[in-house]
PDB file of N, CA and C in Angstrom:
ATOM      1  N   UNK A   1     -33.754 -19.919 -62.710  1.00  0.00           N
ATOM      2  CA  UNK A   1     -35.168 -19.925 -63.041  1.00  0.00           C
ATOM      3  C   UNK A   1     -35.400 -20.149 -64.539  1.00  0.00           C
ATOM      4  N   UNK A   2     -34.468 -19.349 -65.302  1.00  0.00           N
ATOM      5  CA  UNK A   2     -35.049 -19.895 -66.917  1.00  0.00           C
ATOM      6  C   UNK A   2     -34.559 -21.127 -67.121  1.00  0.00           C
ATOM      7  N   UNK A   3     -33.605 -21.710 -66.649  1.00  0.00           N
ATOM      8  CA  UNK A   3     -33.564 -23.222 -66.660  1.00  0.00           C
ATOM      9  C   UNK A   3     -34.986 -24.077 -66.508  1.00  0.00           C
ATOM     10  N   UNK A   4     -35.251 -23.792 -65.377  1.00  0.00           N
ATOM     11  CA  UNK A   4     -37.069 -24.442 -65.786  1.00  0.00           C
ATOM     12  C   UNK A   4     -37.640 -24.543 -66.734  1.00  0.00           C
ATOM     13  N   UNK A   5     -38.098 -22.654 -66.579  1.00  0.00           N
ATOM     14  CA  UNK A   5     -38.731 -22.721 -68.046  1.00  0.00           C
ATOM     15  C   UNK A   5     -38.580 -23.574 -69.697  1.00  0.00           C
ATOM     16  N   UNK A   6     -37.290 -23.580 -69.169  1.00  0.00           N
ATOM     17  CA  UNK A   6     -36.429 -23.948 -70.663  1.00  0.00           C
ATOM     18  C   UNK A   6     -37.394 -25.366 -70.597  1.00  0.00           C
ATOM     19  N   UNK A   7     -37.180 -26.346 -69.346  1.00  0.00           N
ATOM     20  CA  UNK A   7     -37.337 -27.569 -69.136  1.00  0.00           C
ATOM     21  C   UNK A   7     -38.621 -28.133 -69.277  1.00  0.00           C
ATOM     22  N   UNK A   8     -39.258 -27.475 -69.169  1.00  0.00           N
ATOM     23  CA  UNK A   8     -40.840 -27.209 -69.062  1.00  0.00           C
ATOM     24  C   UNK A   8     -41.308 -26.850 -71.037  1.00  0.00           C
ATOM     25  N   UNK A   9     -40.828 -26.322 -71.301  1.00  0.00           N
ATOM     26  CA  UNK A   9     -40.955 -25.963 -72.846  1.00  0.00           C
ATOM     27  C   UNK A   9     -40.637 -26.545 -73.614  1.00  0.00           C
ATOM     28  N   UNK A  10     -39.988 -27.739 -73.554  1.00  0.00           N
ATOM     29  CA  UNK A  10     -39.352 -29.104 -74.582  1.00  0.00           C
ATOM     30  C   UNK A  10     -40.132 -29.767 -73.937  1.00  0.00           C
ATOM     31  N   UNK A  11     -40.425 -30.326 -72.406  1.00  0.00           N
ATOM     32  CA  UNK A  11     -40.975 -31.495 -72.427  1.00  0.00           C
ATOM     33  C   UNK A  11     -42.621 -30.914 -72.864  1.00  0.00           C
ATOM     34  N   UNK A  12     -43.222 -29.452 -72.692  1.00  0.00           N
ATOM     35  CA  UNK A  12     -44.111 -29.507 -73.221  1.00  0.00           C
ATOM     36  C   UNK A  12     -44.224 -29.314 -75.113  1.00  0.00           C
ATOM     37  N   UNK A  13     -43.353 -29.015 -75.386  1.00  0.00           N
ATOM     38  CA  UNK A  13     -43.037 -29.723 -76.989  1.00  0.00           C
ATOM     39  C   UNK A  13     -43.233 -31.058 -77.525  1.00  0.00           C
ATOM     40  N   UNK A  14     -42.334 -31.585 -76.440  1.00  0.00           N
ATOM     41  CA  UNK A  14     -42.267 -33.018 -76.753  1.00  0.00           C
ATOM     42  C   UNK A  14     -44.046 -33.706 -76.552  1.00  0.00           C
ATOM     43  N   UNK A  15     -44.902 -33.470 -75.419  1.00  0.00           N
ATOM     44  CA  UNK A  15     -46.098 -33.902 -75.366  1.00  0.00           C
ATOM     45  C   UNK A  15     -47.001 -33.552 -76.636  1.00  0.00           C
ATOM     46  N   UNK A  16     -47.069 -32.436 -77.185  1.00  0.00           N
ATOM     47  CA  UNK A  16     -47.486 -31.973 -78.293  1.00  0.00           C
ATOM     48  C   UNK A  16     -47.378 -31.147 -79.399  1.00  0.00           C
ATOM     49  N   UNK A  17     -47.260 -31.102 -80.242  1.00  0.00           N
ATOM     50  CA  UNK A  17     -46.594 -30.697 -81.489  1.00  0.00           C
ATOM     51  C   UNK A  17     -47.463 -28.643 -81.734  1.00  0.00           C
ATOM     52  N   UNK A  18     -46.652 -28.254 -81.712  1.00  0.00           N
ATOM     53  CA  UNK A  18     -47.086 -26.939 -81.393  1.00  0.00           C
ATOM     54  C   UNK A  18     -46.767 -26.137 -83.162  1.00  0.00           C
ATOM     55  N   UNK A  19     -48.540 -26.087 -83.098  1.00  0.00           N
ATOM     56  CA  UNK A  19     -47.775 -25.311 -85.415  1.00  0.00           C
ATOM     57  C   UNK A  19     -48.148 -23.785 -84.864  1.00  0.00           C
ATOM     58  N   UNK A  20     -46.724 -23.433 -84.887  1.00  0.00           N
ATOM     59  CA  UNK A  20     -46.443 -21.396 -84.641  1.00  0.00           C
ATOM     60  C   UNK A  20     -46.795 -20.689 -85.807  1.00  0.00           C
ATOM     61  N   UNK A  21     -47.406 -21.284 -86.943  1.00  0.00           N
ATOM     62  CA  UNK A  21     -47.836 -20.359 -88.237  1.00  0.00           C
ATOM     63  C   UNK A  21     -49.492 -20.486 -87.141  1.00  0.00           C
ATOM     64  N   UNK A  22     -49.783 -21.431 -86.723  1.00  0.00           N
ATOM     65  CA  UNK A  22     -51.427 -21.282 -86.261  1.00  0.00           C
ATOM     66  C   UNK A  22     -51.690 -19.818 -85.267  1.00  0.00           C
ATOM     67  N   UNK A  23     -50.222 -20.135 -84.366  1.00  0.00           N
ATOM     68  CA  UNK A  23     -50.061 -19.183 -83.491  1.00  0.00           C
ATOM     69  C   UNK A  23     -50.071 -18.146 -83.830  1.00  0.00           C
ATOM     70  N   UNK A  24     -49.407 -17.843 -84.746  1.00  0.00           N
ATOM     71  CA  UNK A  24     -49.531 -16.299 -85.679  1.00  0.00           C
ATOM     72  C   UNK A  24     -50.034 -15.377 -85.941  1.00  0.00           C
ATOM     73  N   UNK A  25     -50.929 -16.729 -86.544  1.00  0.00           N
ATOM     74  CA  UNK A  25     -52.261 -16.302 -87.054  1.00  0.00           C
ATOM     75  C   UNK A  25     -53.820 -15.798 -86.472  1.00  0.00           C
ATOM     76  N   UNK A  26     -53.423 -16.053 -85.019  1.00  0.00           N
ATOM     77  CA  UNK A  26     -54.707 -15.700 -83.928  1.00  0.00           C
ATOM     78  C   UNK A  26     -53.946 -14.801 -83.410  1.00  0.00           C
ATOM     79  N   UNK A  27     -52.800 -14.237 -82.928  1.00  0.00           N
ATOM     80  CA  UNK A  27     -51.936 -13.285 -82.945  1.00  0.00           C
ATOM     81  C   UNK A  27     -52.275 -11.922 -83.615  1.00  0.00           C
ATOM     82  N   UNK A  28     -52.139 -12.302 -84.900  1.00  0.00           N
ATOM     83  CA  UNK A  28     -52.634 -11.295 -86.221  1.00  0.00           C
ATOM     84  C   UNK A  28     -53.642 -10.882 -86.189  1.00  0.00           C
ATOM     85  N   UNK A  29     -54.716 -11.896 -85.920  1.00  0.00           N
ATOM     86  CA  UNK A  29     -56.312 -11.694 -85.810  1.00  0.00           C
ATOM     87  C   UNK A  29     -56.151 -11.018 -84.435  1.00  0.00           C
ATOM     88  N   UNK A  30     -55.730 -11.253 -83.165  1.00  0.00           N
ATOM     89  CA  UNK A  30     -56.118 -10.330 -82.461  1.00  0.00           C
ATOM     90  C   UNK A  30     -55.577  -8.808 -82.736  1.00  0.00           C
ATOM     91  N   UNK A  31     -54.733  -8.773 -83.277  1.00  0.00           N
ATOM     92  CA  UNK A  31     -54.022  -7.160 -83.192  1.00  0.00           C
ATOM     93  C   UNK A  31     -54.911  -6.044 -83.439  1.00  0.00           C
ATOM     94  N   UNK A  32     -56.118  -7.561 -84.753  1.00  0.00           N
ATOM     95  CA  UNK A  32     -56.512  -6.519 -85.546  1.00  0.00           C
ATOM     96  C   UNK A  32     -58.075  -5.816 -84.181  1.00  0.00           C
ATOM     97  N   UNK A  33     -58.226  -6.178 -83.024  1.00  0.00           N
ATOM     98  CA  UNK A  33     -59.225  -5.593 -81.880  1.00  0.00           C
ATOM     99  C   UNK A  33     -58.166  -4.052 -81.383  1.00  0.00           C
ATOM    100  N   UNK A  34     -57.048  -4.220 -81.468  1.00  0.00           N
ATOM    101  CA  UNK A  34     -56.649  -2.607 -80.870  1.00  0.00           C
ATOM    102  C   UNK A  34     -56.059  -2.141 -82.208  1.00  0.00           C
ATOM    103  N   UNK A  35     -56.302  -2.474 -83.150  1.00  0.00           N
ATOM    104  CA  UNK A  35     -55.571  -1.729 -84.769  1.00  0.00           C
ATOM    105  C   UNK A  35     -56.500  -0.293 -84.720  1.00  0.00           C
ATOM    106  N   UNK A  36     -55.612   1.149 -84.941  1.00  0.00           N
ATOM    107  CA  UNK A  36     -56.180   2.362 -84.536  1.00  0.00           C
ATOM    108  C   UNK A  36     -56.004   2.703 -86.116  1.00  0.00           C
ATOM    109  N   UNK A  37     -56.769   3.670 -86.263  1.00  0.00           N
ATOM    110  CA  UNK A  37     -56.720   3.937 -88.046  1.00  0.00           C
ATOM    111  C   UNK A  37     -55.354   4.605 -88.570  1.00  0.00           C
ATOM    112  N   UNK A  38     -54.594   4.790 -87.479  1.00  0.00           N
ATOM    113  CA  UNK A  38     -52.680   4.707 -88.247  1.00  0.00           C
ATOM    114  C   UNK A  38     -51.869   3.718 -88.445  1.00  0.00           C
ATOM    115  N   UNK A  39     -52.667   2.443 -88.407  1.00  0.00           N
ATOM    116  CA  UNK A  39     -52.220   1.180 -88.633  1.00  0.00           C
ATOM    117  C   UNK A  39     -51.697   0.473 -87.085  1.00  0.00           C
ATOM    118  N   UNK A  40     -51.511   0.957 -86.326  1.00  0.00           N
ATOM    119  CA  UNK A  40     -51.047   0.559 -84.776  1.00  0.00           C
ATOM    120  C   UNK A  40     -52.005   0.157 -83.974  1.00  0.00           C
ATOM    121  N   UNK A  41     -51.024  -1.037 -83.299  1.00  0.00           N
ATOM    122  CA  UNK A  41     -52.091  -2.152 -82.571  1.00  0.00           C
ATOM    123  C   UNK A  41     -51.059  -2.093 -81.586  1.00  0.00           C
ATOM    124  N   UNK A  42     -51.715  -2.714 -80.013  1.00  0.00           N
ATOM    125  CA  UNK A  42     -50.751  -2.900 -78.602  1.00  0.00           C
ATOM    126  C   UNK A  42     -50.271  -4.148 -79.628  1.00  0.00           C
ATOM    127  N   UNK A  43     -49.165  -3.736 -78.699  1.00  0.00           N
ATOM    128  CA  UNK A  43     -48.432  -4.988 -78.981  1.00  0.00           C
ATOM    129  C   UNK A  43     -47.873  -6.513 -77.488  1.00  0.00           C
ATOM    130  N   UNK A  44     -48.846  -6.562 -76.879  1.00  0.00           N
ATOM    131  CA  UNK A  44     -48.742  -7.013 -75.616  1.00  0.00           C
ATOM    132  C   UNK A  44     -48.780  -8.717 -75.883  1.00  0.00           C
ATOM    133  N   UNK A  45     -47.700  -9.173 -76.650  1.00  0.00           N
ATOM    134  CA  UNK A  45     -48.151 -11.265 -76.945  1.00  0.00           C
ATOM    135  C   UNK A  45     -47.137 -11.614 -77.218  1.00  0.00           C
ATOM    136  N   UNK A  46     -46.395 -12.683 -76.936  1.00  0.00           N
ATOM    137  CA  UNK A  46     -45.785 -13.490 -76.897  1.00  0.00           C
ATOM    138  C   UNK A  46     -44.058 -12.385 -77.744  1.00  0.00           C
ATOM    139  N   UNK A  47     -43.344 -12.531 -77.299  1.00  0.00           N
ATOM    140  CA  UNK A  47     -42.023 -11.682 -78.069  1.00  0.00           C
ATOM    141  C   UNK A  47     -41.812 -12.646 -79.314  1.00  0.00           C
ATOM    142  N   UNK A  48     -41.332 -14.059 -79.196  1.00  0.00           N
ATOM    143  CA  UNK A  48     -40.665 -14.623 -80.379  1.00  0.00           C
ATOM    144  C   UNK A  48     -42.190 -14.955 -81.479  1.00  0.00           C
ATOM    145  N   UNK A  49     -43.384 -14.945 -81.451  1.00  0.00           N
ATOM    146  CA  UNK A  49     -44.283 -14.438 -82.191  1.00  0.00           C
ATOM    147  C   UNK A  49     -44.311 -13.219 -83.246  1.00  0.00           C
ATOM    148  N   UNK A  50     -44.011 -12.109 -81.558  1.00  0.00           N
ATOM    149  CA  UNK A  50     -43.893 -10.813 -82.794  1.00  0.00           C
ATOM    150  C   UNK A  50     -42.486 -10.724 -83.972  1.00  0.00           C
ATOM    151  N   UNK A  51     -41.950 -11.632 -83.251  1.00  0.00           N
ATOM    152  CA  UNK A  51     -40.665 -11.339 -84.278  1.00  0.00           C
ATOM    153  C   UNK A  51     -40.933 -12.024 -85.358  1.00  0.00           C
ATOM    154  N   UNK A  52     -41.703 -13.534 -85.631  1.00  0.00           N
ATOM    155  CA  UNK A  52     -41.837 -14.017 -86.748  1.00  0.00           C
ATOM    156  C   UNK A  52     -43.228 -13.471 -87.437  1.00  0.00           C
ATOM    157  N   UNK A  53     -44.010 -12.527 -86.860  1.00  0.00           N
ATOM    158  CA  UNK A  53     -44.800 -11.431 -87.909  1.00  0.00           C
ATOM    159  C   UNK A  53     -43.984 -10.485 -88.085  1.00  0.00           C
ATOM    160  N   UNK A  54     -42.893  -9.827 -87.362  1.00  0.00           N
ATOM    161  CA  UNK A  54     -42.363  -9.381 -88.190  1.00  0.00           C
ATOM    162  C   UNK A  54     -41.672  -9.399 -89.573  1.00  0.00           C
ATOM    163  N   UNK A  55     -40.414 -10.806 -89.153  1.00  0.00           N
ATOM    164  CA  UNK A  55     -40.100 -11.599 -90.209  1.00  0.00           C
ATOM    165  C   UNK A  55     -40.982 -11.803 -91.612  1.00  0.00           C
ATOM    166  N   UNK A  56     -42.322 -12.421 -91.308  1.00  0.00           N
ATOM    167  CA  UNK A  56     -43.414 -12.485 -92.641  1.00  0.00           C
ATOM    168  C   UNK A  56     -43.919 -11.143 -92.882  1.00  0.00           C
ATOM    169  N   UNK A  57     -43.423 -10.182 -92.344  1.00  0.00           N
ATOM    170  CA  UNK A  57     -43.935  -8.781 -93.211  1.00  0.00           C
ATOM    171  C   UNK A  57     -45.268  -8.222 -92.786  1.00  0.00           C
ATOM    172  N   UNK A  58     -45.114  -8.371 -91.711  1.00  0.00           N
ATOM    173  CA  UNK A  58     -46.535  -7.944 -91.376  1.00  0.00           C
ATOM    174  C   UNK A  58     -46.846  -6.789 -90.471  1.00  0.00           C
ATOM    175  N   UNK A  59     -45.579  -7.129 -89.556  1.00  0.00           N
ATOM    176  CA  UNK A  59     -45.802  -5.895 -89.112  1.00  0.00           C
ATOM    177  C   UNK A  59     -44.190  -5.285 -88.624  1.00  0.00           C
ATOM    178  N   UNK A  60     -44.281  -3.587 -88.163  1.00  0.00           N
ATOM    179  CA  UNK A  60     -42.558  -3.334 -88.342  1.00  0.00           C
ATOM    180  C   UNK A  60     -42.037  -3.691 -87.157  1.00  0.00           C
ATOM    181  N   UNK A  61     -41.037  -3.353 -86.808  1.00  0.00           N
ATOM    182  CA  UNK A  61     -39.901  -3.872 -85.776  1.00  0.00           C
ATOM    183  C   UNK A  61     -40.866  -4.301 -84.841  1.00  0.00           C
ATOM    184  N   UNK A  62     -41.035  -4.728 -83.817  1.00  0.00           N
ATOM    185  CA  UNK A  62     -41.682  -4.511 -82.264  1.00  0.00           C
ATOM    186  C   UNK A  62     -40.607  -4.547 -81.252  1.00  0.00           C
ATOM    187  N   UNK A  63     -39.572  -4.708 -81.423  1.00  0.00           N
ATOM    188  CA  UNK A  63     -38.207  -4.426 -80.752  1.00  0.00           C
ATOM    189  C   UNK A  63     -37.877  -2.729 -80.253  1.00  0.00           C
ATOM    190  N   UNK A  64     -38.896  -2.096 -79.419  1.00  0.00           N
ATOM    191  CA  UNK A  64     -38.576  -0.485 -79.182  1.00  0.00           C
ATOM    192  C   UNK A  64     -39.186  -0.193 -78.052  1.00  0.00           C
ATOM    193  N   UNK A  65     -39.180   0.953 -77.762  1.00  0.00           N
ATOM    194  CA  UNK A  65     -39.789   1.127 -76.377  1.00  0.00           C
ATOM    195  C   UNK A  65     -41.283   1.221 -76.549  1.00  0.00           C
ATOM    196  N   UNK A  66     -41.881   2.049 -77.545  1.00  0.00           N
ATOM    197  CA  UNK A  66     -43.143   1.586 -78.079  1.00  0.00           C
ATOM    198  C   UNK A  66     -44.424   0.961 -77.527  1.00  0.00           C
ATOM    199  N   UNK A  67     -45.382   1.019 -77.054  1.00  0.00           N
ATOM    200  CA  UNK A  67     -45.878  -0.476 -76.518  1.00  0.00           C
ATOM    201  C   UNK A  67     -47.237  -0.663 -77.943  1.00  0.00           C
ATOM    202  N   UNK A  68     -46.679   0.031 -78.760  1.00  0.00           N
ATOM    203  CA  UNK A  68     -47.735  -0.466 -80.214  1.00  0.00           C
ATOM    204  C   UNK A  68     -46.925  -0.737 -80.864  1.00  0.00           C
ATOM    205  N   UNK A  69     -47.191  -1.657 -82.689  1.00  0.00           N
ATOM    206  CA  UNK A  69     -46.900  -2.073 -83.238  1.00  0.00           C
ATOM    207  C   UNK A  69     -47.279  -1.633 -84.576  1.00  0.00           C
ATOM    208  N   UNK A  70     -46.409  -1.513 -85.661  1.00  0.00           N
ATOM    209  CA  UNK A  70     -47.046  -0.989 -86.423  1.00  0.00           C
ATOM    210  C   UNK A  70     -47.302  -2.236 -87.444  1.00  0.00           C
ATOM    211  N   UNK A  71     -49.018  -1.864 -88.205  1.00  0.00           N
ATOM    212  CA  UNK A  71     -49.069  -3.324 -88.959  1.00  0.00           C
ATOM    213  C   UNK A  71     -48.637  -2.664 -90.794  1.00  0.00           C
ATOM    214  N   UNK A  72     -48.038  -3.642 -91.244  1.00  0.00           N
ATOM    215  CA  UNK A  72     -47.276  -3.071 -92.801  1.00  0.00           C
ATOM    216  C   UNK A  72     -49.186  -3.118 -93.463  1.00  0.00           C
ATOM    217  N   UNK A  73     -49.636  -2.392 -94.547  1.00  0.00           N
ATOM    218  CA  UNK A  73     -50.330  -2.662 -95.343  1.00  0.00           C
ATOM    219  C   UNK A  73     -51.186  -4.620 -95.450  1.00  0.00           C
ATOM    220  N   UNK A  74     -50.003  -5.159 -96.081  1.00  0.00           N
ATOM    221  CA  UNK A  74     -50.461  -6.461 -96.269  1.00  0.00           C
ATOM    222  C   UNK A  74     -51.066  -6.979 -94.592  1.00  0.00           C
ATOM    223  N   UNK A  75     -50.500  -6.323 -93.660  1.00  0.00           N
ATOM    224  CA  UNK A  75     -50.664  -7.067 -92.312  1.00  0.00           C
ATOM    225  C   UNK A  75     -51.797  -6.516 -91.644  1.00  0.00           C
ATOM    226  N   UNK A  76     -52.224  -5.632 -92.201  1.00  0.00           N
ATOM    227  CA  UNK A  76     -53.527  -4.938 -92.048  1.00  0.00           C
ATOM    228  C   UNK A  76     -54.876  -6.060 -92.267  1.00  0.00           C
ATOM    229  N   UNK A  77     -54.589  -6.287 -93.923  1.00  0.00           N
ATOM    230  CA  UNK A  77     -55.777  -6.891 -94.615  1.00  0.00           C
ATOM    231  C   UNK A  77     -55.585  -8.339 -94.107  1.00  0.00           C
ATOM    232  N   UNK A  78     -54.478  -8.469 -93.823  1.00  0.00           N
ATOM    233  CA  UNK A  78     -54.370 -10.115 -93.220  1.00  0.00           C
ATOM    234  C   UNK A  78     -54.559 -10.778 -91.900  1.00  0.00           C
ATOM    235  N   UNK A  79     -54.407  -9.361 -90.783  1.00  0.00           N
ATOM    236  CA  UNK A  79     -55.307  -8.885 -90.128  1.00  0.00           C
ATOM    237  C   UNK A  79     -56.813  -9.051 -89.781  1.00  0.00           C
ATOM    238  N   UNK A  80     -57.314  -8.517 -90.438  1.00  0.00           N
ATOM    239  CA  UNK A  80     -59.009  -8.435 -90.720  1.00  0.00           C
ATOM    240  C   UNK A  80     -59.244  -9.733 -91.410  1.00  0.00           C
ATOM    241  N   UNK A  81     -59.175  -9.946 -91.866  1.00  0.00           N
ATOM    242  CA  UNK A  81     -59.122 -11.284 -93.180  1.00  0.00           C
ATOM    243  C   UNK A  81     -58.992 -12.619 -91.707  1.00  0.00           C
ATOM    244  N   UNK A  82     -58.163 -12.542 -91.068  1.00  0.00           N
ATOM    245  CA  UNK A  82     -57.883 -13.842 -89.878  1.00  0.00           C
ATOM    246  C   UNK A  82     -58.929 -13.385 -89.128  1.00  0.00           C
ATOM    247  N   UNK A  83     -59.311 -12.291 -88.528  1.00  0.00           N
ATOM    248  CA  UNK A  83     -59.877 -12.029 -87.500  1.00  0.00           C
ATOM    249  C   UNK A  83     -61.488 -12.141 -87.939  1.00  0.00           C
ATOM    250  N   UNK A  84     -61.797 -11.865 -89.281  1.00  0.00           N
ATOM    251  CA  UNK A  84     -63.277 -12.368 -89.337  1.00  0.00           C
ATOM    252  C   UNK A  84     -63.385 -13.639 -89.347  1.00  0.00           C
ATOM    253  N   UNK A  85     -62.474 -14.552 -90.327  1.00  0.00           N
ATOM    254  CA  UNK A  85     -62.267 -16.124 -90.794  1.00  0.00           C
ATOM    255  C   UNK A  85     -62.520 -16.853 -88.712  1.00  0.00           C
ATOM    256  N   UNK A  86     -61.430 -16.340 -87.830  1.00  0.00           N
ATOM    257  CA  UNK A  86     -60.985 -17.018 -86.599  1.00  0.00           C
ATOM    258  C   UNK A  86     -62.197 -16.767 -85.686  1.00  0.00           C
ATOM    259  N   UNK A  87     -62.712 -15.711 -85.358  1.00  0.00           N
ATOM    260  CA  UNK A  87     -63.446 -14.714 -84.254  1.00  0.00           C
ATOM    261  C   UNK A  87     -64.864 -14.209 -84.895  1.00  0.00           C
ATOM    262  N   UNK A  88     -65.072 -14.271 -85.855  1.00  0.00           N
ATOM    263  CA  UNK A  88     -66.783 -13.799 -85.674  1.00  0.00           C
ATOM    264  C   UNK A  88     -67.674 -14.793 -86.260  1.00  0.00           C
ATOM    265  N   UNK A  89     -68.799 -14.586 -86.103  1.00  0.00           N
ATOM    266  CA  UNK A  89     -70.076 -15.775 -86.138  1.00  0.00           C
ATOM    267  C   UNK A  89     -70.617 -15.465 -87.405  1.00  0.00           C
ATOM    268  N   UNK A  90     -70.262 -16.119 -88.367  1.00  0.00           N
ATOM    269  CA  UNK A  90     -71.159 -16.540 -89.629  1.00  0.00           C
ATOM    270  C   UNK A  90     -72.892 -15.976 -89.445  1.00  0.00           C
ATOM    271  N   UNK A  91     -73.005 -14.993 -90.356  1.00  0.00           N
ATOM    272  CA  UNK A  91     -74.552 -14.517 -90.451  1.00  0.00           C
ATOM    273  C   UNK A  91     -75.867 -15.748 -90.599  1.00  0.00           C
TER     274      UNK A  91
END
């Protein structure tokens, strides 16, 4: 079965060019809808996502039993910052 998948995920590569910083970044912006005031958001999206916000510092491991995430400081404001810019309506 992950043979498919696999097969299915290059040729849908190959049809269109997929930018994973975009992905990220609506990622980030959503976290910030379940972010609780100890910095923790579900962490329920894509695994190799969370690992490259992790990677950019944003937020800590998501590799645990856990089902929240914790967001670092910077991943907070960058956070909020995507999620007004992506998701809300200009006054």
């Amino acid at each position: 079965m992950a043979g498919k998948k696999d097969d299915w995920e290059q040729e849908e590569n190959r049809a269109m060019e997929i930018d994973r910083d975009r992905i990220d970044d609506a990622i980030l912006a959503l976290l910030y809808l379940t972010l609780d005031r100890d910095g923790r958001a579900w962490k329920g999206f894509e695994w190799d996502a969370m690992k490259r916000l992790h990677e950019k510092g944003f937020i800590g491991d998501p590799v645990n039993k856990a089902r929240s995430v914790w967001l670092t400081p910077n991943g907070i404001a960058q956070s909020e910052k995507l999620f007004h810019e992506m998701l809300c309506r200009s006054a």
